[in-house]
Protein backbone atom coordinates (compact mmCIF):
# COMPACT_ATOMS: atom_id res chain seq x y z
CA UNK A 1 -18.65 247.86 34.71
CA UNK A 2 -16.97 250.35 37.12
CA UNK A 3 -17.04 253.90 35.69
CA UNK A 4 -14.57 256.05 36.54
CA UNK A 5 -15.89 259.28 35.84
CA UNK A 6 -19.48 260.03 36.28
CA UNK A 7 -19.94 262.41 34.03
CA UNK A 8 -19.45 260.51 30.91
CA UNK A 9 -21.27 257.89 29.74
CA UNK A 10 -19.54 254.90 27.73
CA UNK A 11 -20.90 256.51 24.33
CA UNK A 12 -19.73 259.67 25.56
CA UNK A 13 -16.30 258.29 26.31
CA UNK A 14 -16.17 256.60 22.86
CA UNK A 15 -17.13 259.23 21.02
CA UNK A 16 -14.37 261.68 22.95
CA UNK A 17 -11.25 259.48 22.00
CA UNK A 18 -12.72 258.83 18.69
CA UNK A 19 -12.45 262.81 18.47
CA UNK A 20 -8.64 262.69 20.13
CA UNK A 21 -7.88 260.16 17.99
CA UNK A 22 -8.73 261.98 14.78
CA UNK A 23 -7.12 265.16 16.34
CA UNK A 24 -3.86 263.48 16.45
CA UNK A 25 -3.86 261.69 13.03
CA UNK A 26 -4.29 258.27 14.19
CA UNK A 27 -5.55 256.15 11.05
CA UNK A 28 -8.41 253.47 10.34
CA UNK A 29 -10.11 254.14 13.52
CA UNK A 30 -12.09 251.57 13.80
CA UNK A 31 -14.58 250.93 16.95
CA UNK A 32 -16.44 248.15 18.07
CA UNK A 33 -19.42 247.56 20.06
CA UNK A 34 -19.14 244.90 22.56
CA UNK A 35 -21.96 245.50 24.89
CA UNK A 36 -23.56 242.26 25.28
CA UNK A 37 -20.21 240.60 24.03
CA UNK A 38 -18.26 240.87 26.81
CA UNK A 39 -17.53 242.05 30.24
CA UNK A 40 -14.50 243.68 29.98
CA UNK A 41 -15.74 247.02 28.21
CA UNK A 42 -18.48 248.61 26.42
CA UNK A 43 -16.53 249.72 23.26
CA UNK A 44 -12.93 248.48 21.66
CA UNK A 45 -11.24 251.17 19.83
CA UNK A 46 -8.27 250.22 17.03
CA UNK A 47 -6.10 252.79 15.45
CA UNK A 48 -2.82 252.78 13.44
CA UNK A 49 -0.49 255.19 13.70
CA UNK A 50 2.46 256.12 11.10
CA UNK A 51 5.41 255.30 13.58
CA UNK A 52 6.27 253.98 17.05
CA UNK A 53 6.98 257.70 18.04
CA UNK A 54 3.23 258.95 16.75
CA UNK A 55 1.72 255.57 18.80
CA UNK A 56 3.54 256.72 22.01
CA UNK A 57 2.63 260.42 21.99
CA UNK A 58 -0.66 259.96 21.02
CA UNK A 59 -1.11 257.08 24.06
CA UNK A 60 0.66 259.40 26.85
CA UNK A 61 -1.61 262.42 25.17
CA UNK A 62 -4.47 260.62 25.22
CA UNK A 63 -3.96 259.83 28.47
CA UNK A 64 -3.30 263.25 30.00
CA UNK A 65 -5.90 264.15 28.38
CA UNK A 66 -8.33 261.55 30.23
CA UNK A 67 -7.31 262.40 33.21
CA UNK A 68 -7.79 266.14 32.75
CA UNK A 69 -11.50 265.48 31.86
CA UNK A 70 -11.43 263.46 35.44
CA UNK A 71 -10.80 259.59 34.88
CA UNK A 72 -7.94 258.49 37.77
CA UNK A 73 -7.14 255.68 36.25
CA UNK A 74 -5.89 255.29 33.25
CA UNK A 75 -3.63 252.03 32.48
CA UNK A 76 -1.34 251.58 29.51
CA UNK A 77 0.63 249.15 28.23
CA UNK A 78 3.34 248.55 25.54
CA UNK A 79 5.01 251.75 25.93
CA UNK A 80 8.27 250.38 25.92
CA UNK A 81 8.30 249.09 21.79
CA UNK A 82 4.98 250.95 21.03
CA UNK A 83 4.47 248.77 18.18
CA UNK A 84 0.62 247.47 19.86
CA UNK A 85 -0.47 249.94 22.67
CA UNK A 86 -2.82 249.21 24.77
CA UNK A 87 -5.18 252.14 26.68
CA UNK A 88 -7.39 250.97 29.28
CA UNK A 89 -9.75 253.52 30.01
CA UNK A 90 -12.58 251.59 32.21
CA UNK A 91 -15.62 251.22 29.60
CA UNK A 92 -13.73 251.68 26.58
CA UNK A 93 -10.60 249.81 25.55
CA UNK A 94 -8.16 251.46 23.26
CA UNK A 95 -5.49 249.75 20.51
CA UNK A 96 -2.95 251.48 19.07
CA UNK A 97 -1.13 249.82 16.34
CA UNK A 98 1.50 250.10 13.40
CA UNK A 99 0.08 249.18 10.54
CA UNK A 100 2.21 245.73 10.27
CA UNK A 101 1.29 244.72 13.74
CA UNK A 102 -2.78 245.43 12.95
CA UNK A 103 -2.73 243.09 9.93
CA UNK A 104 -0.80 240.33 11.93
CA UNK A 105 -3.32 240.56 15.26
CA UNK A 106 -6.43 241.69 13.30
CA UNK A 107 -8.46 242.17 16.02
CA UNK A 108 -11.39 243.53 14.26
CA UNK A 109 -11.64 240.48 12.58
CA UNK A 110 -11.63 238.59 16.08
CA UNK A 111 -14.27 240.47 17.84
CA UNK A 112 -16.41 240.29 14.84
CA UNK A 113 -16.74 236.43 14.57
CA UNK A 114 -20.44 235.77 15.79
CA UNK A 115 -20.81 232.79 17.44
CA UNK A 116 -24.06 231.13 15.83
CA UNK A 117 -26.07 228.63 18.49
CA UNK A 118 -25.11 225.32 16.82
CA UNK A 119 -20.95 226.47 17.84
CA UNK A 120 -22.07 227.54 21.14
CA UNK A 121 -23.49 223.99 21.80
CA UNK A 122 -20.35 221.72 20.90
CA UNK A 123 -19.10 220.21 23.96
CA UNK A 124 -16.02 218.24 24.58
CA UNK A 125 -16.78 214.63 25.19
């Protein structure tokens, strides 16, 4: 995993837009562990917000706010309805949701499935 700040670790990244998130009112922040799980980041963070207008201004916010502590790159996608926005922030992944969308996607339910030995074995024949 590429870090794009050195002087945060992933925790310390996770626990700083855990604290934004709060700060803005986001709801049911929920976060995720998926070190060992997968490759694409250390944590997954899921919010709600109240309305498309909260989920955009807390994304761009969050953002500017990244990039202020040092991190050039910050991606985000799903501006344009901001019903599910997305926050890429290198080691820590961030979902922003209203409420309707979350229950549809559930995503905590997703990357909670463990995948016992005897699934991991099937193979297609």
């Amino acid at each position: 995993m590429v870090r794009l700040s050195n002087s945060f670790s992933p925790l310390a990244l996770k626990n700083l837009i855990e604290q934004f998130l709060d700060s803005k009112k986001a709801q049911d922040i929920v976060c995720i562990d998926l070190q060992g799980k997968s490759s694409i980041a250390d944590y997954l963070i899921i919010a709600s917000g109240t309305s498309q207008r909260q989920i955009g201004s807390t994304a761009q916010l969050l953002k500017e706010e990244l990039k202020k502590k040092g991190f050039k790159t910050v991606n985000i996608e799903g501006l344009s309805q901001c019903d599910w926005v997305l926050i890429d922030a290198g080691d820590v992944i961030v979902h922003l949701f209203r409420p309707e969308i979350r229950a549809f996607y559930n995503l905590e339910k997703m990357w909670s499935v463990e995948i016992s030995d005897e699934t991991a074995k099937i193979s297609i024949s």
